[in-house]
Protein backbone atom coordinates (compact mmCIF):
# COMPACT_ATOMS: atom_id res chain seq x y z
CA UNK A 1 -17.59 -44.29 -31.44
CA UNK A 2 -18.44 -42.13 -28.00
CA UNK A 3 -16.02 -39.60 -26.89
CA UNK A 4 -14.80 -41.94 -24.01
CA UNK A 5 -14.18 -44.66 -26.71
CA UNK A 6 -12.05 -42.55 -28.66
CA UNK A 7 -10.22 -41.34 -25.79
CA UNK A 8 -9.12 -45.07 -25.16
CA UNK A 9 -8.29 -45.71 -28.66
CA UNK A 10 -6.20 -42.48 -28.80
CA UNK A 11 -4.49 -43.63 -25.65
CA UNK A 12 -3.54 -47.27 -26.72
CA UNK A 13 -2.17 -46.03 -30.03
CA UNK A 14 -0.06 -43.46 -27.83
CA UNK A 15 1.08 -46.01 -25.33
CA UNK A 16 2.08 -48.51 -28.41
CA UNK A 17 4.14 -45.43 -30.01
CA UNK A 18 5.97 -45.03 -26.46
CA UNK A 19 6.77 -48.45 -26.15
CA UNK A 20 8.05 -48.96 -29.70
CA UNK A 21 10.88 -45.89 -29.21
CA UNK A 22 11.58 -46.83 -25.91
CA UNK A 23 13.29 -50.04 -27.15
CA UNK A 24 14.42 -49.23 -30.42
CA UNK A 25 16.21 -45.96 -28.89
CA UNK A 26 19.49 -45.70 -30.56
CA UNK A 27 22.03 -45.30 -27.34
CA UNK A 28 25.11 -46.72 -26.65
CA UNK A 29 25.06 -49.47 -23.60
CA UNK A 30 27.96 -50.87 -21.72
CA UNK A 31 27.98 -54.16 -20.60
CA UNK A 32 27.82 -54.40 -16.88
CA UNK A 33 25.62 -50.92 -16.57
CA UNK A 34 21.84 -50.67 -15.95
CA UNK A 35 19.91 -48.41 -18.21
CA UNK A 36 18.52 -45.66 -16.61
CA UNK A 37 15.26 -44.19 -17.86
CA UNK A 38 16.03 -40.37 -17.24
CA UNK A 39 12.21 -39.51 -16.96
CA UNK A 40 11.43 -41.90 -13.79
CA UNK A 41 14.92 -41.87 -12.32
CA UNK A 42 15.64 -38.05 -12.82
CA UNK A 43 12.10 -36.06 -12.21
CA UNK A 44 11.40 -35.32 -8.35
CA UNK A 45 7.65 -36.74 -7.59
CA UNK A 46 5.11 -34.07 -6.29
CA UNK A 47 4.09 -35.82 -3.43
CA UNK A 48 5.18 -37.11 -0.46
CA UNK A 49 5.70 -41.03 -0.08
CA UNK A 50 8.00 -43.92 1.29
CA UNK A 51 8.09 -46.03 4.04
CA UNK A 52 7.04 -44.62 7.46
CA UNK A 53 9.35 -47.07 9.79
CA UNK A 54 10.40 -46.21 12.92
CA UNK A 55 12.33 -43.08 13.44
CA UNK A 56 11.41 -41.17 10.11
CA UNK A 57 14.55 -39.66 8.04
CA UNK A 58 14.18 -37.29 5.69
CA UNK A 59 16.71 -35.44 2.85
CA UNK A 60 16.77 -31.59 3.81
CA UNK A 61 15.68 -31.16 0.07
CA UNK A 62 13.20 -34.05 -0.45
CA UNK A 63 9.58 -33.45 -0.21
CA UNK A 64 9.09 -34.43 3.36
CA UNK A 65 11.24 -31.64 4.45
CA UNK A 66 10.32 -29.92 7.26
CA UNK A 67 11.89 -26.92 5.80
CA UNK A 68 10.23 -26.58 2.58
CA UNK A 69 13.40 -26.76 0.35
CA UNK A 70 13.66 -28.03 -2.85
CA UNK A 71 17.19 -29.12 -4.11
CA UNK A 72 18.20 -26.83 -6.85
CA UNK A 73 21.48 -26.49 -9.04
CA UNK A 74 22.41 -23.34 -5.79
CA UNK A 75 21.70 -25.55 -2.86
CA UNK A 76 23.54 -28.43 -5.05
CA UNK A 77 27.16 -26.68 -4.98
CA UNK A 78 26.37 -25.41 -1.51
CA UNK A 79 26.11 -28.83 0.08
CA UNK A 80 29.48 -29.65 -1.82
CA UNK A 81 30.98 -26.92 -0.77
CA UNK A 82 29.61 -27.89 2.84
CA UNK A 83 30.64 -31.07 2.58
CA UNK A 84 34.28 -30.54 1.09
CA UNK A 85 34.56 -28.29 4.64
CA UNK A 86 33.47 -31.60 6.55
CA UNK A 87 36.00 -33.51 4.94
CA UNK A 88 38.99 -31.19 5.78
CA UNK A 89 37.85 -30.74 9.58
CA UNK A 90 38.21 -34.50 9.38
CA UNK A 91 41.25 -35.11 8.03
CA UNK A 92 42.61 -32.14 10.54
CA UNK A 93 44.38 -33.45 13.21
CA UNK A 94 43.17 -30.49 15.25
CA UNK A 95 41.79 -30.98 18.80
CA UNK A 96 39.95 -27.98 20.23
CA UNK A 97 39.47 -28.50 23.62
CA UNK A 98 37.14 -26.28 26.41
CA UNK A 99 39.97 -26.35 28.92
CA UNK A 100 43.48 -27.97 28.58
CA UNK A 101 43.57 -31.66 28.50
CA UNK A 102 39.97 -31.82 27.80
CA UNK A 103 38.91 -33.18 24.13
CA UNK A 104 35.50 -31.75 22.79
CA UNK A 105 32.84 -33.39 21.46
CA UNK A 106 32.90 -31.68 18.28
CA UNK A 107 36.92 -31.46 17.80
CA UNK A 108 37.60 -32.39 14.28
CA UNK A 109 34.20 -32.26 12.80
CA UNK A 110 31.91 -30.14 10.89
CA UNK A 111 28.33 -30.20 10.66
CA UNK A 112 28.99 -30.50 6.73
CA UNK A 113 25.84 -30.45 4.64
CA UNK A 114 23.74 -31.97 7.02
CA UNK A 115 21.52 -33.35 4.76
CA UNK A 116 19.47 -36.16 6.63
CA UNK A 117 16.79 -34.63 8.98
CA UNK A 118 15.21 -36.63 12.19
CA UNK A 119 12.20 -35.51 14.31
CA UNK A 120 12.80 -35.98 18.14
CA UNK A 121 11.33 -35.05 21.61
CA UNK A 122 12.58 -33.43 24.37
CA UNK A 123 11.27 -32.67 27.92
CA UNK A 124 7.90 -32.56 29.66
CA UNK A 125 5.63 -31.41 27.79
CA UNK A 126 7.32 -33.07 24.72
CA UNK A 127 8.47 -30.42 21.98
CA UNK A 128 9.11 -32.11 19.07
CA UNK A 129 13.35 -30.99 17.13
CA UNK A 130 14.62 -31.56 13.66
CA UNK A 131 18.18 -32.71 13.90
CA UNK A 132 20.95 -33.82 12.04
CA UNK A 133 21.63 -37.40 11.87
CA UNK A 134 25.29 -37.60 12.15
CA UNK A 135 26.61 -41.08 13.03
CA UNK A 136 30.85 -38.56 12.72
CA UNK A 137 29.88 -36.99 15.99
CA UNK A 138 28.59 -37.86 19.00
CA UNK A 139 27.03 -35.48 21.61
CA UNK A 140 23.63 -34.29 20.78
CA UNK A 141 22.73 -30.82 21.41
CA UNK A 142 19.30 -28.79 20.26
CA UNK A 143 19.30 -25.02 19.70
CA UNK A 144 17.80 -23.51 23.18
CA UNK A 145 16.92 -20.76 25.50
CA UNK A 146 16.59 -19.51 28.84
CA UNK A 147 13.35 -18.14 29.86
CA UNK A 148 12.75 -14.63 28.98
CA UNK A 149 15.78 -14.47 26.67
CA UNK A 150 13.56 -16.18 23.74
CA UNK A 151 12.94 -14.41 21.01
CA UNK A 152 9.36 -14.09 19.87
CA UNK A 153 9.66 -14.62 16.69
CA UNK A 154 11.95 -18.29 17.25
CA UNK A 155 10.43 -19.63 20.60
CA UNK A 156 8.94 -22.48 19.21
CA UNK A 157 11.56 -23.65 17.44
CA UNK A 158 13.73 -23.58 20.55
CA UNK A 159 14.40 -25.74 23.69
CA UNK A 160 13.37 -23.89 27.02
CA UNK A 161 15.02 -25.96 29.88
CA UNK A 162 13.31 -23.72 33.07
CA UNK A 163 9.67 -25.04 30.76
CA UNK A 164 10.03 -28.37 31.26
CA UNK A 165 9.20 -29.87 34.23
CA UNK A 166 11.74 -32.93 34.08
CA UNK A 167 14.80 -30.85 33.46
CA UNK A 168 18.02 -29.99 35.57
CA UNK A 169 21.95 -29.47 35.67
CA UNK A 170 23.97 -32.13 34.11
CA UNK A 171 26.11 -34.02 36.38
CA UNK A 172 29.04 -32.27 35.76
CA UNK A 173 27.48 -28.70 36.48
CA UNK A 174 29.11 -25.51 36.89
CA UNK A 175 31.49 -25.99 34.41
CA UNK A 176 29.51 -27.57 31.59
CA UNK A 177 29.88 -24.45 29.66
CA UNK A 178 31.14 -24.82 26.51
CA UNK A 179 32.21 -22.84 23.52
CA UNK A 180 33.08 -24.62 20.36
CA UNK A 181 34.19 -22.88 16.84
CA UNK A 182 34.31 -25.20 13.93
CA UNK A 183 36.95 -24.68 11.09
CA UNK A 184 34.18 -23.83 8.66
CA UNK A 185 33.51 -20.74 10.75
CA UNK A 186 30.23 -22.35 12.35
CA UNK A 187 30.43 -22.18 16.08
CA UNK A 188 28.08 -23.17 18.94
CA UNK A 189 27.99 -21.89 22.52
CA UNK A 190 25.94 -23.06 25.59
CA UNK A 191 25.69 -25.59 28.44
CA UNK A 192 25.06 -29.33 29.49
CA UNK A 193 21.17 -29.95 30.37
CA UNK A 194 19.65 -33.28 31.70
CA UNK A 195 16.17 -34.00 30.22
CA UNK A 196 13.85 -36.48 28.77
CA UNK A 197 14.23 -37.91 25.13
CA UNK A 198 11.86 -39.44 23.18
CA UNK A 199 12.60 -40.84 20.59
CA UNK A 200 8.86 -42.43 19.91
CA UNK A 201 6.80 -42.86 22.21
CA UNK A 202 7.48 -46.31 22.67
CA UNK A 203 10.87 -45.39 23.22
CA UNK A 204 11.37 -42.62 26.32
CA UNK A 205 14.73 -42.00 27.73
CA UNK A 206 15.21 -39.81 30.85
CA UNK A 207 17.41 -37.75 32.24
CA UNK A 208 19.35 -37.49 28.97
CA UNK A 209 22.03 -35.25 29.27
CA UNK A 210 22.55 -33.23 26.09
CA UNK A 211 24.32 -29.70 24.69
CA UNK A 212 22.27 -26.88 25.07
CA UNK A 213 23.10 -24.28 22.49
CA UNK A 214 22.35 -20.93 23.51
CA UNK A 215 24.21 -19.34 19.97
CA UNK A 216 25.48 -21.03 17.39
CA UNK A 217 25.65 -19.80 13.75
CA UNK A 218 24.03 -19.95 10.52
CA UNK A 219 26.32 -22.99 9.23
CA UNK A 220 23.55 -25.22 10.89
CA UNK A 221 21.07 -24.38 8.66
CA UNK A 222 17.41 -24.69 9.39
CA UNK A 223 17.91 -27.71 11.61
CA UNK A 224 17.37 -27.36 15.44
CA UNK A 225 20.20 -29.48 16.29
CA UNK A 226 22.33 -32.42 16.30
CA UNK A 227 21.50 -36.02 16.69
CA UNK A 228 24.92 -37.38 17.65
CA UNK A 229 25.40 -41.22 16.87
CA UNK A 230 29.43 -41.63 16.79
CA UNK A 231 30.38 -44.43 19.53
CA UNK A 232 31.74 -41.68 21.81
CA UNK A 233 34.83 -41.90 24.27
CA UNK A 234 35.49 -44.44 26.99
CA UNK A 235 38.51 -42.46 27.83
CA UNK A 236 39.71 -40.97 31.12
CA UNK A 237 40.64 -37.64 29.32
CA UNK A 238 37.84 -37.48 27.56
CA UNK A 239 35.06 -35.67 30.25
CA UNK A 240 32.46 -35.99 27.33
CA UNK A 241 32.49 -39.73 26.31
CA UNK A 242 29.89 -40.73 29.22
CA UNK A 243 27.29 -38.61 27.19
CA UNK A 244 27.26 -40.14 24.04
CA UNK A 245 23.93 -40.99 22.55
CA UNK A 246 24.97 -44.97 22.42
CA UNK A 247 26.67 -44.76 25.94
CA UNK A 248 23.44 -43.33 27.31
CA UNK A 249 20.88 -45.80 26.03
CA UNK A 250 23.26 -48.89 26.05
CA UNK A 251 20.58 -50.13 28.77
CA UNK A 252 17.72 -49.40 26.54
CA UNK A 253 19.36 -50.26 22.81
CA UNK A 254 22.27 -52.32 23.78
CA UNK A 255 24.77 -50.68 21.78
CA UNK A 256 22.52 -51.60 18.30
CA UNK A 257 21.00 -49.18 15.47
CA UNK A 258 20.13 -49.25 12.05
CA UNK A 259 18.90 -46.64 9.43
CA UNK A 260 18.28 -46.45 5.57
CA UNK A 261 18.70 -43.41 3.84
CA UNK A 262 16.38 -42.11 1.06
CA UNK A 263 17.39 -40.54 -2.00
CA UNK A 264 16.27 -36.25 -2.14
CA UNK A 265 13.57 -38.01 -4.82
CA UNK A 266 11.94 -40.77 -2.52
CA UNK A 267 10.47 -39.34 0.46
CA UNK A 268 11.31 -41.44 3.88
CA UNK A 269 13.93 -43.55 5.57
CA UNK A 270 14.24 -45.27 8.95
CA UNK A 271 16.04 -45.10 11.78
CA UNK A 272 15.57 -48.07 14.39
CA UNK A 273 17.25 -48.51 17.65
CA UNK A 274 17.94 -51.65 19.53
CA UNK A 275 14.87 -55.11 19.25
CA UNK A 276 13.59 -53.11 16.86
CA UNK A 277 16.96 -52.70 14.85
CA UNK A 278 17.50 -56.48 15.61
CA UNK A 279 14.25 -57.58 13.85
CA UNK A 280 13.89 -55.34 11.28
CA UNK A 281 17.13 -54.42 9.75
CA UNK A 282 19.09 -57.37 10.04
CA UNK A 283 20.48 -58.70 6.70
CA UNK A 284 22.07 -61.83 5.73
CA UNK A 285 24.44 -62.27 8.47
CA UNK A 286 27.06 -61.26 6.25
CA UNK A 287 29.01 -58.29 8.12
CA UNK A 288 32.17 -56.80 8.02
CA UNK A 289 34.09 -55.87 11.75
CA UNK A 290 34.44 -52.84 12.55
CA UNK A 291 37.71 -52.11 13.32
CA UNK A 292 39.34 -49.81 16.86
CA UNK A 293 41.22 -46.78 15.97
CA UNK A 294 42.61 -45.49 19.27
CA UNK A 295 43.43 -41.77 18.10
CA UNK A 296 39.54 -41.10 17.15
CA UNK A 297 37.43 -44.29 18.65
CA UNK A 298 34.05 -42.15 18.03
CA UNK A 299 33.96 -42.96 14.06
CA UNK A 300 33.07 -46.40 12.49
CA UNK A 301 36.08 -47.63 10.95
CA UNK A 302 36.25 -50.27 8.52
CA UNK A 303 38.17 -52.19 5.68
CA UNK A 304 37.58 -51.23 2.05
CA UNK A 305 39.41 -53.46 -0.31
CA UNK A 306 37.97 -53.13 -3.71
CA UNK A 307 35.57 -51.63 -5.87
CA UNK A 308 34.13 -53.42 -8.66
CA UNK A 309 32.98 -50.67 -11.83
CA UNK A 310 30.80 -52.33 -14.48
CA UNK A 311 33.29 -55.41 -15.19
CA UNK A 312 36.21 -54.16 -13.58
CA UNK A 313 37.83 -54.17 -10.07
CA UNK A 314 39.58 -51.57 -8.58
CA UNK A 315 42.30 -53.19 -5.87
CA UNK A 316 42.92 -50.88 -2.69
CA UNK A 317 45.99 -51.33 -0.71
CA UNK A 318 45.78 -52.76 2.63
CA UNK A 319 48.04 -49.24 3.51
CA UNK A 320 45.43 -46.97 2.98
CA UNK A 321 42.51 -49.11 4.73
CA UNK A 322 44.15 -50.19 7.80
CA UNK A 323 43.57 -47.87 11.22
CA UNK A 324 46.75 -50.02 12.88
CA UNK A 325 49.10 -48.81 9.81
CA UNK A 326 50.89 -46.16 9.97
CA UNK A 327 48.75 -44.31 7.55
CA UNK A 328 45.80 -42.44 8.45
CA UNK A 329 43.66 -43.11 5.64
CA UNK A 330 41.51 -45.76 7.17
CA UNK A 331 37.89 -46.37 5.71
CA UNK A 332 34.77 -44.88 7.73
CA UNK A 333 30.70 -44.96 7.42
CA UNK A 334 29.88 -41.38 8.06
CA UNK A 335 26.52 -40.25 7.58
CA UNK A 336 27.46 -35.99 7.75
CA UNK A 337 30.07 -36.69 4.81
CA UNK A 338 28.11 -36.66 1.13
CA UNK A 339 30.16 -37.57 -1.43
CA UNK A 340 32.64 -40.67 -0.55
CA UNK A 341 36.30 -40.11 -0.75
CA UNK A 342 38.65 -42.84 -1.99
CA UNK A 343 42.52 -42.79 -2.43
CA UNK A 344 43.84 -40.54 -5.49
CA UNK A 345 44.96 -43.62 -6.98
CA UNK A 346 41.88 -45.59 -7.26
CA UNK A 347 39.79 -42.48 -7.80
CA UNK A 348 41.68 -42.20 -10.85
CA UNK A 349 41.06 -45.73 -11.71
CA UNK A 350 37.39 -45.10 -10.99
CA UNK A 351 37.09 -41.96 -13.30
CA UNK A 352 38.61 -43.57 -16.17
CA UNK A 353 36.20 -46.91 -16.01
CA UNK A 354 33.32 -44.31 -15.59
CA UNK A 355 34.11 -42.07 -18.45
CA UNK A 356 34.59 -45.40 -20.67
CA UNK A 357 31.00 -45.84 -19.95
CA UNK A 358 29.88 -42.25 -20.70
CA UNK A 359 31.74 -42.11 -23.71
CA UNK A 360 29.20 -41.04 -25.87
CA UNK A 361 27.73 -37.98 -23.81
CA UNK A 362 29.43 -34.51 -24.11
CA UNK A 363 31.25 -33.75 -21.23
CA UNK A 364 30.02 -31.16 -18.76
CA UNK A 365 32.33 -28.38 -16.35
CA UNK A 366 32.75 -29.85 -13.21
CA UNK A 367 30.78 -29.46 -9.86
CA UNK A 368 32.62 -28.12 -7.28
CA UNK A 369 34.82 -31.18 -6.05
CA UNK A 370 33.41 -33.42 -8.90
CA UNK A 371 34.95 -33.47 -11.81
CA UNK A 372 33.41 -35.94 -13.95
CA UNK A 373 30.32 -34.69 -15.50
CA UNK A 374 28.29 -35.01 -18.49
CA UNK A 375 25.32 -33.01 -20.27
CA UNK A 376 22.38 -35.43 -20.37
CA UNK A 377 19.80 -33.22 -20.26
CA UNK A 378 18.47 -34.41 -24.31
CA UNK A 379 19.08 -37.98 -23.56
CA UNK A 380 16.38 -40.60 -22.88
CA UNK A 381 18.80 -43.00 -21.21
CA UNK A 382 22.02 -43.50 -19.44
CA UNK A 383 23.98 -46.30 -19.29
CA UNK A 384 25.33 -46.04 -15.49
CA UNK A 385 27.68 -48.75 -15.09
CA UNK A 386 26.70 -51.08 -11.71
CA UNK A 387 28.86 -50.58 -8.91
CA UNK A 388 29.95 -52.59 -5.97
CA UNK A 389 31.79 -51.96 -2.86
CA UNK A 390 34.15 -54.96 -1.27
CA UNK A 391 34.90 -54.92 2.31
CA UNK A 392 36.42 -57.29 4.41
CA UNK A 393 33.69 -60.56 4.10
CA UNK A 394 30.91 -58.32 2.97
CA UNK A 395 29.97 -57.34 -0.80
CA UNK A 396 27.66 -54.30 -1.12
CA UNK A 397 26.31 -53.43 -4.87
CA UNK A 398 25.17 -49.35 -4.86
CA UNK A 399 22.00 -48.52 -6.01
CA UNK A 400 22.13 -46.62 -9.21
CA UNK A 401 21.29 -43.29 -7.62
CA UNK A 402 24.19 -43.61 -5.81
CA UNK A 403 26.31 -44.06 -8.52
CA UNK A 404 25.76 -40.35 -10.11
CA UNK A 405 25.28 -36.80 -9.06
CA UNK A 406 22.59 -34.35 -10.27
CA UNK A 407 23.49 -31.22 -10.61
CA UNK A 408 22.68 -27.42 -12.54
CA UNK A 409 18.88 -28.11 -12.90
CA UNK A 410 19.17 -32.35 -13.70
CA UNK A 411 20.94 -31.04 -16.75
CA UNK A 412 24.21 -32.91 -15.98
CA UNK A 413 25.27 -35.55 -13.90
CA UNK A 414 28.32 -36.37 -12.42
CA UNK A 415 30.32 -39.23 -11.43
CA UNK A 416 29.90 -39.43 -7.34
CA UNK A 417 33.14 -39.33 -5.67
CA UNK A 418 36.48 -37.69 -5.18
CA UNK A 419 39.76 -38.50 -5.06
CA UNK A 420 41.51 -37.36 -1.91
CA UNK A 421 44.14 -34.91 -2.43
CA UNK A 422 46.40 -36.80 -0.05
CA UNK A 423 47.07 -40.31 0.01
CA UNK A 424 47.04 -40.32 4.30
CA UNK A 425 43.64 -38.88 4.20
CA UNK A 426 40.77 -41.02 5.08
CA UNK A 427 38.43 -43.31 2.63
CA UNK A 428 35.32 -42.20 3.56
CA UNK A 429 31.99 -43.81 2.68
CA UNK A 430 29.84 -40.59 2.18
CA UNK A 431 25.94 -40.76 2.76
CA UNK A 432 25.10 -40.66 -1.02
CA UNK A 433 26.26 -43.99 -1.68
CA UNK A 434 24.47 -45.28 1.56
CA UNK A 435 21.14 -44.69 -0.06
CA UNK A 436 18.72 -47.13 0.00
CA UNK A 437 20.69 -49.35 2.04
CA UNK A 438 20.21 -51.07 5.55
CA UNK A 439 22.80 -50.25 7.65
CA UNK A 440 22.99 -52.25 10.90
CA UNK A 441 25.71 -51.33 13.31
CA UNK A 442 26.04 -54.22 16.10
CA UNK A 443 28.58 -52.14 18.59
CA UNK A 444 28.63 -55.32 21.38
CA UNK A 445 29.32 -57.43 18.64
CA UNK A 446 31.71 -55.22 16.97
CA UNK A 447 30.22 -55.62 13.22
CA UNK A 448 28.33 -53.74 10.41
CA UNK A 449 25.86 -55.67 8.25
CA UNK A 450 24.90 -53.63 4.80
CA UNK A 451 22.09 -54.85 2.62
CA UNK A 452 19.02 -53.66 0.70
CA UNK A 453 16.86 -51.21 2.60
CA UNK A 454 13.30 -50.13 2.16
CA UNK A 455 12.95 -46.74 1.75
């Protein structure tokens, strides 16, 4: 036999001995959950790959980072942390404004975690920003400077308004200074500019009008920015709603947008913006409406009814899912908020159904605001039970990586959500479960449509 021969032969016999444990493993399976193989759903790949659609997105810790991160069990309890501060600034009902009358942009939000990275182009010549993708906010402003006040050492990661040759004052100039703290103890500080955006080059938008942020603190992170995608403020006291992101390409987009976010393991989503949206991300046809709430019209509202766990559904009360009640916990898609947020009541529900299916695993501390973990880290398999969200008209099963939480080095997992602490808080549909999923938001039609994504 030659040496390549017996390298085959050694190789089949290894394969067959793989195959023959993996399915006469001795672990416990619930019906109604998907086995997951821990070695292909758990270990990050070494390279970078995914879909390259549109508007590229990419997870702050994945491998397409611009940043160079890698998602350890440190940067995993400080993006809950982060994201536990988002949460409060939106259940706040404070309204910081930059004179008296006037509501900010940013009033009751928090960058959060900002975890989802997109790559966009400002002024003439184009410099290329990585900003947030937050569709809880909705002014977008890029870290900047003013001619010789750059430093050396950050110029090119900075926007220079006096070296482009297609900027100028925003409409609404001298007094577009602004000064915003955030409850987290972030803060920003600058000015309105009017430039061009490009967001690929077959989509240019000029004179965008857009925060300049001359300071702002280390609670951003690495990115250069925010990309602002809340449906802003038609109202009279708001001075800021004309300069919304979907206000200012309604022309171009018509009010229409669609992304899929990738899991830190795959590499790429996709952001797409109006025709494009239309003929790419479109589902079904099966939507749900989104709903107006008058005291914060910038967020996506909409109704949550049930959630289905392995065989069993979880009711919610039309009381806590209904902006026109006279509770505040209505159900939004926010893409800045992680980990979704359900009523105490069904959270508890939730928990218990999950730990039925878990049974068998030792349990693990908790992870900052999740507190249903398990060790798994000597297991070959988990039984994660299938998941599916029920909103008004429109069913939406979670992909399994939505389901669960890695944390402390993939040596635990936990179950990922969180009850709220108050029952008028709002249900919020944090970006982990939105992985993998298209999510087309139709605002002249007033709908969502959620189905399978690509990336």
């Amino acid at each position: 036999m030659t040496g390549s021969s017996a390298l085959v032969a050694i190789g089949h016999v290894f394969f067959c001995h793989i195959l023959f444990f993996s399915f006469h493993a001795n672990k416990p399976f619930v019906y109604g959950a998907t086995v997951v193989e821990k070695n292909k759903s758990y270990a990050p790949p070494s390279t970078c790959s995914g879909p390259a659609r549109g508007l590229r997105i990419v997870h702050q810790y994945g491998p397409c980072s611009p940043f160079s991160q890698k998602k350890s069990s440190a940067t995993s309890s400080q993006m809950l942390l982060q994201d536990e501060r988002r949460v409060q600034v939106v259940n706040s009902n404070k309204r910081t404004g930059v004179r008296k009358g006037a509501r900010h942009p940013f009033s009751a939000h928090s960058v959060g975690a900002g975890n989802y990275i997109v790559t966009v182009g400002f002024g003439t010549p184009i410099k290329n920003f990585n900003l947030i993708l937050d569709t809880g906010s909705y002014i977008t402003w890029v870290s900047c400077c003013l001619r010789d006040l750059c430093p050396e050492q950050q110029e090119n990661s900075l926007y220079d308004p006096s070296s482009s040759s297609t900027s100028s004052n925003a409409s609404c100039w001298p007094s577009c200074y602004y000064k915003q703290p955030y409850v987290d103890k972030s803060y920003s500080y600058g000015f309105f500019v009017l430039d061009t955006l490009i967001i690929q080059p077959s989509d240019v938008i000029p004179k965008f009008v857009f925060l300049c942020a001359q300071t702002h603190s280390e609670g951003f992170g690495k990115a250069d920015g925010i990309l602002g995608l809340g449906q802003g403020s038609s109202s009279i006291a708001d001075q800021y709603g004309n300069y919304s992101f979907i206000s200012q390409t309604a022309t171009n987009f018509g009010k229409v947008f669609c992304h899929c976010l990738p899991t830190t393991e795959n590499s790429t989503g996709y952001l797409y913006f109006g025709k494009e949206a239309l003929e790419k991300c479109q589902n079904s046809g099966t939507y749900t409406p989104l709903l107006s709430n008058p005291n914060d019209p910038s967020f996506y509202y909409v109704k949550l009814i049930a959630i289905t766990i392995g065989q069993r559904r979880l009711e919610i009360s039309s009381a806590v899912s209904s902006p026109s009640s006279s509770s505040s916990s209505s159900a939004i898609i926010d893409s800045g908020t992680v980990i979704t947020r359900l009523p105490g009541s069904v959270y508890s529900a939730l928990r218990s159904e999950f730990n039925k299916s878990m049974s068998e695993y030792p349990p693990a501390p908790p992870d900052e605001t999740l507190d249903t973990c398990y060790y798994v880290q000597d297991y070959e398999n988990l039984p994660i039970p299938n998941m599916v969200l029920h909103f008004e008209n429109l069913d939406v099963n979670l992909d399994q990586t939505a389901v669960t939480w890695k944390g402390k080095n993939m040596s635990q997992v936990c179950l990922a959500f969180a009850g709220n602490r108050d029952e008028n808080h709002l249900t919020i549909i944090g970006n982990h479960q939105q992985q993998k999923l298209n999510i087309f938001y139709n605002l002249q039609d007033r709908r969502v449509e959620i189905g399978p994504g690509n990336c």
